[in-house]
C-alpha atoms as a PDB file:
ATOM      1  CA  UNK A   1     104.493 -19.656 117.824  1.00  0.00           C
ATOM      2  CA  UNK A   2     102.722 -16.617 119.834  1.00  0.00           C
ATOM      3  CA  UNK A   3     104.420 -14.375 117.072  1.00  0.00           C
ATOM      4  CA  UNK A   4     103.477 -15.822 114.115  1.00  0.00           C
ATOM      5  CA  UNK A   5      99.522 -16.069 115.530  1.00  0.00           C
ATOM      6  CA  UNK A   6     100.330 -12.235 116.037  1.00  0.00           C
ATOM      7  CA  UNK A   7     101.484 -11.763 112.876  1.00  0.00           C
ATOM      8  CA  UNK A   8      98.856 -13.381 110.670  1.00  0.00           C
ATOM      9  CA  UNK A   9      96.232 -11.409 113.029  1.00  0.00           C
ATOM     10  CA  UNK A  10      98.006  -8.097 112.252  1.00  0.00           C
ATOM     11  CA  UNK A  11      98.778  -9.298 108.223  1.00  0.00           C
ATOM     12  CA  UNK A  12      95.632 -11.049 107.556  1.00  0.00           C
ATOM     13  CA  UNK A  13      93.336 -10.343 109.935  1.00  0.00           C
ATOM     14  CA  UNK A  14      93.099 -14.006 111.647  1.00  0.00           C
ATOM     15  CA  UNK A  15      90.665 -13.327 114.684  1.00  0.00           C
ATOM     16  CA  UNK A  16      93.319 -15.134 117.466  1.00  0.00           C
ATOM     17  CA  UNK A  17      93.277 -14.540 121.361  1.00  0.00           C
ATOM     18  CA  UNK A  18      96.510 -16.196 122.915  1.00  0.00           C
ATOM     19  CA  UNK A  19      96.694 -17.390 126.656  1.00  0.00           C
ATOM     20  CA  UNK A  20      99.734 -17.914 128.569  1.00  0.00           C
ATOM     21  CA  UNK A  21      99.671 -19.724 132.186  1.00  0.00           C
ATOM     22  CA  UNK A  22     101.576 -20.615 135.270  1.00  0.00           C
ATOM     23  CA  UNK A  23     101.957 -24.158 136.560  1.00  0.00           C
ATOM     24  CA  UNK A  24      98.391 -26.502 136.361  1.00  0.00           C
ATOM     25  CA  UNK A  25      98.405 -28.773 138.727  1.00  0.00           C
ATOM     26  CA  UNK A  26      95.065 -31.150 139.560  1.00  0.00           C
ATOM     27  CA  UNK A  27      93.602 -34.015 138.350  1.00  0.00           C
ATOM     28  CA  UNK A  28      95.064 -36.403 135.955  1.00  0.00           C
ATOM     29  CA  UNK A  29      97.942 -34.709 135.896  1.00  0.00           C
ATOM     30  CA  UNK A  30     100.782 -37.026 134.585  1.00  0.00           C
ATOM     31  CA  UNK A  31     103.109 -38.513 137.465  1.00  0.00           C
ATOM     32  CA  UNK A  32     105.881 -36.953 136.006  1.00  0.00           C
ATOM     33  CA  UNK A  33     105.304 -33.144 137.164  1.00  0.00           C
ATOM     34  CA  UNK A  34     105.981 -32.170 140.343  1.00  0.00           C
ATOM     35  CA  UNK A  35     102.903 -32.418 142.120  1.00  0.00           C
ATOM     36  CA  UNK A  36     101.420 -35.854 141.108  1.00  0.00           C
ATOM     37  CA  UNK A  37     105.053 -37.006 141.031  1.00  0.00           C
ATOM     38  CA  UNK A  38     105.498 -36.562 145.041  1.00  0.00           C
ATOM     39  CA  UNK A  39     101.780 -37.604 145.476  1.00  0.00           C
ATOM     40  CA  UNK A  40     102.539 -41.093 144.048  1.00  0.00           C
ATOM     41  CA  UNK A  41     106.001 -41.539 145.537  1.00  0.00           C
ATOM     42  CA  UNK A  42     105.175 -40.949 148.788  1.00  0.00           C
ATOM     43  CA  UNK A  43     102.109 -42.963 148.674  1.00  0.00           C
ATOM     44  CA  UNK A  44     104.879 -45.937 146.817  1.00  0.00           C
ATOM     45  CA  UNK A  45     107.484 -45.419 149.831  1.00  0.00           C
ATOM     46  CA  UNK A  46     109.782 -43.668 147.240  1.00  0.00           C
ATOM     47  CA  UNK A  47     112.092 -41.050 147.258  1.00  0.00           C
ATOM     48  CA  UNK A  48     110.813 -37.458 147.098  1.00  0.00           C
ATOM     49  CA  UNK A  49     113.033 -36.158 144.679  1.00  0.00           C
ATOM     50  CA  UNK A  50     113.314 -32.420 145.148  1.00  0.00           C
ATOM     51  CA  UNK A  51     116.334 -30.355 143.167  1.00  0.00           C
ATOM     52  CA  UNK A  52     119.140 -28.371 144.084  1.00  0.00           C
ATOM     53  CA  UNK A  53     117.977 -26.823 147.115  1.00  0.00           C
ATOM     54  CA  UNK A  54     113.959 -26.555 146.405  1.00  0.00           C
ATOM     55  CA  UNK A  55     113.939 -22.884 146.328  1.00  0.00           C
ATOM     56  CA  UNK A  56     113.156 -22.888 142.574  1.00  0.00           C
ATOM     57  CA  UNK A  57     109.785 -20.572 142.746  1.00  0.00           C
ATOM     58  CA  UNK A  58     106.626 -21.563 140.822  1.00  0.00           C
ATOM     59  CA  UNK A  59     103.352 -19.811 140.144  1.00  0.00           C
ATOM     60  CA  UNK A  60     100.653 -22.678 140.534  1.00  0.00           C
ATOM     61  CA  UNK A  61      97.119 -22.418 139.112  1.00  0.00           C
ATOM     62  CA  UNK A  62      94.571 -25.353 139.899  1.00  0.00           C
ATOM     63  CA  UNK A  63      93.289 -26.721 135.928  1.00  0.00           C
ATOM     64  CA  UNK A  64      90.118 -26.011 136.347  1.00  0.00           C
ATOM     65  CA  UNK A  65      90.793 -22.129 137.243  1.00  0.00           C
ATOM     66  CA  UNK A  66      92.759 -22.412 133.844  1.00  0.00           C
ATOM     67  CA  UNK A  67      89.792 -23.722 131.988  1.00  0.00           C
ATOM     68  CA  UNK A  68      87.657 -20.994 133.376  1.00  0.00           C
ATOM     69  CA  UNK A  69      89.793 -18.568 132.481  1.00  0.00           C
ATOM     70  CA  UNK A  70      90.076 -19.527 128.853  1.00  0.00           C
ATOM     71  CA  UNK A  71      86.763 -19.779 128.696  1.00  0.00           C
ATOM     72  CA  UNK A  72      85.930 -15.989 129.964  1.00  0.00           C
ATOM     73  CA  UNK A  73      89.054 -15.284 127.517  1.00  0.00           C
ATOM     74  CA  UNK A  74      86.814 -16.931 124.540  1.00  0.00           C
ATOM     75  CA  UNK A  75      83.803 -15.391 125.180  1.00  0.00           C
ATOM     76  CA  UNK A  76      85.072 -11.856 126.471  1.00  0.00           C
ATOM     77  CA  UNK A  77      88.927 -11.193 125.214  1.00  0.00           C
ATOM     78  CA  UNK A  78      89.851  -8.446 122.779  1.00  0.00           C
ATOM     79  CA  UNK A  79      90.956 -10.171 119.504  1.00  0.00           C
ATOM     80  CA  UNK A  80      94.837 -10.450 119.118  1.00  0.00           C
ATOM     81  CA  UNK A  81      95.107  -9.416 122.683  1.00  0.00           C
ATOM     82  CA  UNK A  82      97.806 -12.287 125.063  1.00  0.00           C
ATOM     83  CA  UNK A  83      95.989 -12.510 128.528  1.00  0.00           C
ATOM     84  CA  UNK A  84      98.294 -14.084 131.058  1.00  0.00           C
ATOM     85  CA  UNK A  85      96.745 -16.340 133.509  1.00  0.00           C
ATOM     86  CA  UNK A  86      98.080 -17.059 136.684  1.00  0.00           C
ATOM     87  CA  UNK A  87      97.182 -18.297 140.124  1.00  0.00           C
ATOM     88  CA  UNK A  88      98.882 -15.827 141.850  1.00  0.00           C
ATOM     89  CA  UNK A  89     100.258 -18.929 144.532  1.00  0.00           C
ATOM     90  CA  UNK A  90     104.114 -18.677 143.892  1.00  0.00           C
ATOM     91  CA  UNK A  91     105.534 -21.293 146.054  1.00  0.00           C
ATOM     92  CA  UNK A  92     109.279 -21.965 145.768  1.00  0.00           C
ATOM     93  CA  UNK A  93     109.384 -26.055 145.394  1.00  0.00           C
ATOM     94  CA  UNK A  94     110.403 -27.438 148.762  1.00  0.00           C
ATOM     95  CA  UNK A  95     107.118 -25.685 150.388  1.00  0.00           C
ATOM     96  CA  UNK A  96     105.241 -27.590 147.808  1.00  0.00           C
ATOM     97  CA  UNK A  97     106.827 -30.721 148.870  1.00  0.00           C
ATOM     98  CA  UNK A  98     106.245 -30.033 152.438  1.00  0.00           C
ATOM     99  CA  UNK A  99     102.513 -29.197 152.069  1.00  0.00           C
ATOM    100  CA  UNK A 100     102.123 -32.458 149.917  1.00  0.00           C
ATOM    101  CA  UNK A 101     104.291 -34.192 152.580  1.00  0.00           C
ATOM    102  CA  UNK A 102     101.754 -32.632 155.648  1.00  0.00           C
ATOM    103  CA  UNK A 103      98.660 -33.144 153.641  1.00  0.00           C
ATOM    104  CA  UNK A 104      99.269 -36.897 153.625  1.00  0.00           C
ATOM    105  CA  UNK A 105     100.503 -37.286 156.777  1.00  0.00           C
ATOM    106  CA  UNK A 106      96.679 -35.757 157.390  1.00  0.00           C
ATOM    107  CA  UNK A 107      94.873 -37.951 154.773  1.00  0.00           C
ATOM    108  CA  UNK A 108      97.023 -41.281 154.308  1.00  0.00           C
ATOM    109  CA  UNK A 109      99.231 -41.447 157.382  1.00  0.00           C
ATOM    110  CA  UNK A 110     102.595 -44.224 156.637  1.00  0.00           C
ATOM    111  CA  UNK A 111     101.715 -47.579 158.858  1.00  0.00           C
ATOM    112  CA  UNK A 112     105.311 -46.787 160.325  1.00  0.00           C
ATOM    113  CA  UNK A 113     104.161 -43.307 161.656  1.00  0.00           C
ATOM    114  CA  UNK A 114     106.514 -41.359 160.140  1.00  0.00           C
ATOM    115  CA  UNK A 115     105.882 -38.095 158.327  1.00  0.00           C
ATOM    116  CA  UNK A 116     106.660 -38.305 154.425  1.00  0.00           C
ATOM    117  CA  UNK A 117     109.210 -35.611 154.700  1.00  0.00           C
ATOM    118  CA  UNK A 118     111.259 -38.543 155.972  1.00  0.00           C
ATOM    119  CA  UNK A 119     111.477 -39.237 151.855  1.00  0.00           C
ATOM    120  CA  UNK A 120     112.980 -36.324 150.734  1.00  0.00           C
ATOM    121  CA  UNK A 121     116.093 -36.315 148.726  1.00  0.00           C
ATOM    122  CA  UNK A 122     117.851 -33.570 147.774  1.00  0.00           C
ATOM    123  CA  UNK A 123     119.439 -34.267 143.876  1.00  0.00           C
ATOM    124  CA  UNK A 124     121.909 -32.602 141.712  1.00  0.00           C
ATOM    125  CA  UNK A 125     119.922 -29.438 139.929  1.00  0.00           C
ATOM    126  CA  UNK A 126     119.602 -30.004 136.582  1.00  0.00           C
ATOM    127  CA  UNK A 127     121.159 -27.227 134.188  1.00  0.00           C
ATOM    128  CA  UNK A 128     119.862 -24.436 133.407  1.00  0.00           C
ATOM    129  CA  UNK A 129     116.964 -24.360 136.077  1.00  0.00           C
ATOM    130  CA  UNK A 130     115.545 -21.433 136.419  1.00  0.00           C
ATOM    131  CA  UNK A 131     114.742 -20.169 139.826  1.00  0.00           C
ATOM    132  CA  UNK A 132     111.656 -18.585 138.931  1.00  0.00           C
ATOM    133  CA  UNK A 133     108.500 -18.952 136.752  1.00  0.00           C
ATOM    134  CA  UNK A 134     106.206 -16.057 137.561  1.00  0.00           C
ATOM    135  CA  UNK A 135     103.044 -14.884 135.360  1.00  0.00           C
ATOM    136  CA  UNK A 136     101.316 -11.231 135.518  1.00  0.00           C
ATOM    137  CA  UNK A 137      97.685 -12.066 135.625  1.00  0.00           C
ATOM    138  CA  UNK A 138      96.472  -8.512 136.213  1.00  0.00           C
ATOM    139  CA  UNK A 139      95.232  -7.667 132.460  1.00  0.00           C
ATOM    140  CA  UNK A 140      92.936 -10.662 132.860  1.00  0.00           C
ATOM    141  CA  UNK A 141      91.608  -9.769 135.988  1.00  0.00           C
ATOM    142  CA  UNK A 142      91.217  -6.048 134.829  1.00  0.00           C
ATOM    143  CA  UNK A 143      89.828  -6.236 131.558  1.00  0.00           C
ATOM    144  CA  UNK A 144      87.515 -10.005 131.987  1.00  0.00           C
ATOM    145  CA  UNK A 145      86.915  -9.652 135.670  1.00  0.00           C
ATOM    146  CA  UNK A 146      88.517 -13.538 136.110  1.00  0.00           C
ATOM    147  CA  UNK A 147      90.475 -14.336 139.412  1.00  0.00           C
ATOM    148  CA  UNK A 148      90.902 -17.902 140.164  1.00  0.00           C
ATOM    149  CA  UNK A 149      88.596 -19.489 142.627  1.00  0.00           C
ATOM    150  CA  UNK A 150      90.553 -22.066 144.550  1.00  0.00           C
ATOM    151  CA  UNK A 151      93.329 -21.381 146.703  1.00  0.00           C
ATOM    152  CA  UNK A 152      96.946 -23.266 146.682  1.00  0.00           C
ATOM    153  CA  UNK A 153      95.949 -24.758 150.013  1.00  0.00           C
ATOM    154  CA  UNK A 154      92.091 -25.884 148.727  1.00  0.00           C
ATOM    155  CA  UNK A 155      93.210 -26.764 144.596  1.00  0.00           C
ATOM    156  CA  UNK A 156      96.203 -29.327 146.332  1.00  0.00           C
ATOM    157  CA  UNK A 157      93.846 -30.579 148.717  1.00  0.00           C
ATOM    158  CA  UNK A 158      91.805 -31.435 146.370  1.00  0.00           C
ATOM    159  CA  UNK A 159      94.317 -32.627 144.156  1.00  0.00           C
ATOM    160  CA  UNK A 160      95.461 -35.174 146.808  1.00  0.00           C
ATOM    161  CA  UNK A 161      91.685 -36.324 147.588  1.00  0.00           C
ATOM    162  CA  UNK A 162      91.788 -37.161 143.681  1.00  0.00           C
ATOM    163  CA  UNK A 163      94.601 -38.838 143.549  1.00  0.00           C
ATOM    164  CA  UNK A 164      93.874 -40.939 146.770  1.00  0.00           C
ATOM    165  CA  UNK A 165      90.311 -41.977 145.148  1.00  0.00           C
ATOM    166  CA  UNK A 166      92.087 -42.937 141.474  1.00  0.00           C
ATOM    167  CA  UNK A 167      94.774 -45.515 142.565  1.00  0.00           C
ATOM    168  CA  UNK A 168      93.999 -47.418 139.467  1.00  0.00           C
ATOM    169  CA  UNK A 169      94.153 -44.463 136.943  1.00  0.00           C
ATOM    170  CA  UNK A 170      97.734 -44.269 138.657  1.00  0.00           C
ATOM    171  CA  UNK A 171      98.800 -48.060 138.442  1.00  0.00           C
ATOM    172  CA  UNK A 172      97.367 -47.837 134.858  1.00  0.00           C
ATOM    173  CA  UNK A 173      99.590 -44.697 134.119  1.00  0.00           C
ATOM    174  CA  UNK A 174     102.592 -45.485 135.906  1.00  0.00           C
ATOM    175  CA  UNK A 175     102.417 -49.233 135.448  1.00  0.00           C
ATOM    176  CA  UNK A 176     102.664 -49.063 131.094  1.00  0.00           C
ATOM    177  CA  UNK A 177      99.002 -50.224 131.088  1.00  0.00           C
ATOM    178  CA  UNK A 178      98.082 -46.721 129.404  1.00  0.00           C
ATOM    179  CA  UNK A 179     100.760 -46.100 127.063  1.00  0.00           C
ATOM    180  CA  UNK A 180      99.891 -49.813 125.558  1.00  0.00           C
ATOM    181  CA  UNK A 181      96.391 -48.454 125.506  1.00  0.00           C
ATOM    182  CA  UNK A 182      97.145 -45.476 123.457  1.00  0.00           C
ATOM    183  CA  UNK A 183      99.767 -47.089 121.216  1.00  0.00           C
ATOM    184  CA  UNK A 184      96.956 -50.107 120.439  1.00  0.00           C
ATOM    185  CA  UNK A 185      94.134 -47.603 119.866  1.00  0.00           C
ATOM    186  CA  UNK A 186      96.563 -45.023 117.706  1.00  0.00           C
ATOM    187  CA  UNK A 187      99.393 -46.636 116.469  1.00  0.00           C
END
Protein backbone atom coordinates (compact mmCIF):
# COMPACT_ATOMS: atom_id res chain seq x y z
CA UNK A 1 0.00 0.00 0.00
CA UNK A 2 2.92 2.60 1.07
CA UNK A 3 4.09 2.16 -2.67
CA UNK A 4 1.26 2.75 -4.51
CA UNK A 5 0.48 6.16 -2.16
CA UNK A 6 4.18 6.84 -3.38
CA UNK A 7 3.52 6.26 -6.66
CA UNK A 8 0.37 8.26 -7.35
CA UNK A 9 2.28 11.20 -5.34
CA UNK A 10 5.26 10.91 -7.74
CA UNK A 11 2.69 10.13 -11.06
CA UNK A 12 -0.04 12.41 -10.20
CA UNK A 13 0.92 14.56 -7.78
CA UNK A 14 -1.47 13.22 -4.80
CA UNK A 15 -0.29 15.43 -1.74
CA UNK A 16 0.24 12.03 0.76
CA UNK A 17 2.47 11.93 4.01
CA UNK A 18 2.75 8.18 5.21
CA UNK A 19 3.48 7.20 8.95
CA UNK A 20 4.81 4.02 10.09
CA UNK A 21 4.89 3.05 14.01
CA UNK A 22 6.10 0.66 16.62
CA UNK A 23 3.81 -1.17 19.02
CA UNK A 24 0.66 1.23 20.63
CA UNK A 25 -0.19 0.13 23.60
CA UNK A 26 -2.84 2.21 26.09
CA UNK A 27 -6.23 2.57 26.47
CA UNK A 28 -8.86 0.54 24.88
CA UNK A 29 -6.59 -1.45 23.46
CA UNK A 30 -8.26 -4.83 22.47
CA UNK A 31 -7.52 -7.81 25.02
CA UNK A 32 -6.01 -9.62 22.43
CA UNK A 33 -2.46 -7.74 22.15
CA UNK A 34 -0.02 -8.29 24.44
CA UNK A 35 -0.37 -5.72 26.89
CA UNK A 36 -4.17 -5.58 27.67
CA UNK A 37 -4.06 -9.35 27.13
CA UNK A 38 -1.76 -9.97 30.41
CA UNK A 39 -3.58 -7.00 32.13
CA UNK A 40 -6.92 -8.89 32.00
CA UNK A 41 -5.58 -12.39 32.63
CA UNK A 42 -3.88 -11.71 35.50
CA UNK A 43 -6.56 -9.65 36.94
CA UNK A 44 -9.05 -13.16 35.73
CA UNK A 45 -6.47 -15.64 37.56
CA UNK A 46 -5.46 -16.84 34.01
CA UNK A 47 -2.54 -17.96 32.45
CA UNK A 48 0.02 -15.39 31.26
CA UNK A 49 0.71 -16.71 28.05
CA UNK A 50 4.15 -15.58 26.97
CA UNK A 51 5.92 -17.38 23.66
CA UNK A 52 8.85 -19.28 23.02
CA UNK A 53 11.16 -17.91 25.42
CA UNK A 54 9.84 -14.04 25.69
CA UNK A 55 12.89 -12.61 24.23
CA UNK A 56 10.97 -11.54 21.08
CA UNK A 57 11.97 -7.57 21.20
CA UNK A 58 9.32 -4.87 20.66
CA UNK A 59 9.49 -1.12 20.20
CA UNK A 60 6.43 0.22 22.32
CA UNK A 61 4.94 3.70 21.84
CA UNK A 62 2.04 4.85 24.30
CA UNK A 63 -1.27 5.88 21.61
CA UNK A 64 -1.45 9.02 22.51
CA UNK A 65 2.42 9.80 21.65
CA UNK A 66 1.26 8.21 18.25
CA UNK A 67 -1.57 10.61 17.84
CA UNK A 68 0.69 13.49 18.57
CA UNK A 69 2.98 12.54 16.31
CA UNK A 70 0.64 12.25 13.38
CA UNK A 71 -0.65 15.22 14.16
CA UNK A 72 2.85 17.31 14.05
CA UNK A 73 3.31 14.94 10.83
CA UNK A 74 -0.09 16.65 9.37
CA UNK A 75 0.57 19.95 10.10
CA UNK A 76 4.51 20.02 9.59
CA UNK A 77 5.68 16.85 7.25
CA UNK A 78 7.19 17.28 3.80
CA UNK A 79 4.61 15.91 1.27
CA UNK A 80 5.38 12.28 0.06
CA UNK A 81 7.93 12.09 2.77
CA UNK A 82 7.40 8.28 5.31
CA UNK A 83 8.20 9.54 8.93
CA UNK A 84 8.71 6.58 11.20
CA UNK A 85 7.44 6.90 14.63
CA UNK A 86 8.65 5.10 17.40
CA UNK A 87 8.88 5.13 21.16
CA UNK A 88 12.24 4.35 21.32
CA UNK A 89 11.25 1.64 24.55
CA UNK A 90 12.35 -1.74 22.92
CA UNK A 91 11.55 -4.26 25.48
CA UNK A 92 11.99 -7.93 24.54
CA UNK A 93 8.42 -9.55 25.75
CA UNK A 94 9.07 -11.34 29.01
CA UNK A 95 10.27 -7.80 30.62
CA UNK A 96 6.94 -6.56 29.52
CA UNK A 97 5.26 -9.32 31.26
CA UNK A 98 7.26 -8.86 34.32
CA UNK A 99 6.66 -5.07 34.61
CA UNK A 100 2.84 -5.76 34.03
CA UNK A 101 3.23 -8.67 36.52
CA UNK A 102 5.14 -6.03 39.29
CA UNK A 103 2.87 -3.19 38.48
CA UNK A 104 -0.11 -5.19 39.74
CA UNK A 105 1.35 -6.77 42.38
CA UNK A 106 1.74 -2.73 43.30
CA UNK A 107 -1.82 -1.66 42.27
CA UNK A 108 -4.18 -4.87 42.58
CA UNK A 109 -2.27 -7.25 44.83
CA UNK A 110 -3.92 -11.34 44.38
CA UNK A 111 -6.02 -12.02 47.86
CA UNK A 112 -3.60 -15.16 47.96
CA UNK A 113 -0.43 -12.90 48.11
CA UNK A 114 1.25 -14.17 45.42
CA UNK A 115 3.00 -12.17 42.72
CA UNK A 116 1.31 -12.60 39.14
CA UNK A 117 4.48 -13.93 37.72
CA UNK A 118 3.21 -17.06 39.45
CA UNK A 119 0.85 -17.14 36.00
CA UNK A 120 3.26 -17.30 33.51
CA UNK A 121 3.32 -19.96 30.94
CA UNK A 122 5.74 -20.44 28.61
CA UNK A 123 3.89 -21.79 25.01
CA UNK A 124 5.08 -23.22 21.83
CA UNK A 125 6.34 -20.02 19.53
CA UNK A 126 4.27 -19.62 16.85
CA UNK A 127 6.01 -19.76 13.27
CA UNK A 128 7.62 -17.43 11.84
CA UNK A 129 7.99 -14.99 14.91
CA UNK A 130 10.17 -12.60 14.45
CA UNK A 131 12.52 -11.70 17.20
CA UNK A 132 12.51 -8.17 16.58
CA UNK A 133 10.27 -5.20 15.57
CA UNK A 134 12.36 -2.06 15.76
CA UNK A 135 11.40 1.50 14.14
CA UNK A 136 14.02 4.47 13.32
CA UNK A 137 12.26 7.48 14.65
CA UNK A 138 15.15 9.90 14.12
CA UNK A 139 13.80 11.72 10.77
CA UNK A 140 10.76 12.64 12.84
CA UNK A 141 12.51 13.91 15.62
CA UNK A 142 15.00 15.80 13.27
CA UNK A 143 12.96 17.31 10.78
CA UNK A 144 9.27 17.96 13.17
CA UNK A 145 11.03 18.29 16.47
CA UNK A 146 8.45 15.29 17.94
CA UNK A 147 9.85 12.88 20.69
CA UNK A 148 7.31 11.05 22.61
CA UNK A 149 6.38 12.33 25.99
CA UNK A 150 5.66 9.36 28.19
CA UNK A 151 8.04 6.87 29.15
CA UNK A 152 7.55 2.82 28.94
CA UNK A 153 7.48 2.85 32.73
CA UNK A 154 4.78 6.09 32.98
CA UNK A 155 2.54 5.11 29.36
CA UNK A 156 2.07 1.22 31.13
CA UNK A 157 1.36 2.68 34.32
CA UNK A 158 -1.03 4.45 33.07
CA UNK A 159 -2.25 1.89 30.93
CA UNK A 160 -2.86 -0.38 33.97
CA UNK A 161 -4.63 2.57 36.05
CA UNK A 162 -7.05 2.53 32.87
CA UNK A 163 -7.66 -0.69 32.69
CA UNK A 164 -8.21 -1.13 36.54
CA UNK A 165 -10.90 1.90 36.38
CA UNK A 166 -12.80 0.25 33.03
CA UNK A 167 -13.67 -3.31 34.31
CA UNK A 168 -16.89 -3.03 32.48
CA UNK A 169 -15.48 -1.81 29.07
CA UNK A 170 -13.46 -5.18 29.62
CA UNK A 171 -16.42 -7.59 30.61
CA UNK A 172 -18.27 -5.85 27.69
CA UNK A 173 -15.28 -6.62 25.28
CA UNK A 174 -14.24 -9.85 26.42
CA UNK A 175 -17.65 -11.08 27.49
CA UNK A 176 -19.37 -10.83 23.48
CA UNK A 177 -21.47 -7.91 24.84
CA UNK A 178 -19.55 -5.57 22.24
CA UNK A 179 -19.26 -7.57 19.25
CA UNK A 180 -23.32 -8.05 19.54
CA UNK A 181 -23.27 -4.31 19.85
CA UNK A 182 -21.45 -3.67 16.70
CA UNK A 183 -23.00 -6.48 14.67
CA UNK A 184 -26.75 -4.98 15.83
CA UNK A 185 -25.76 -1.37 15.08
CA UNK A 186 -23.81 -2.41 11.56
CA UNK A 187 -24.86 -5.51 10.37
Amino acid sequence: SDHLVRAWHHTYGLPVLTTNCSNNYGPLHFPEKLIPLMIVNALAGKPLPVYGDGMQVRDWLYVKDHCSAIRRVLEGGRLGETYNVGGWNEKPNIEIVNTVCALLDEMRPRADGQSYTSQITFVKDRPGHDRRYAIDARKIERELGWKPLETFESGITKTIDWYLAHAQWVEDVTSGHYRQWVATQYG
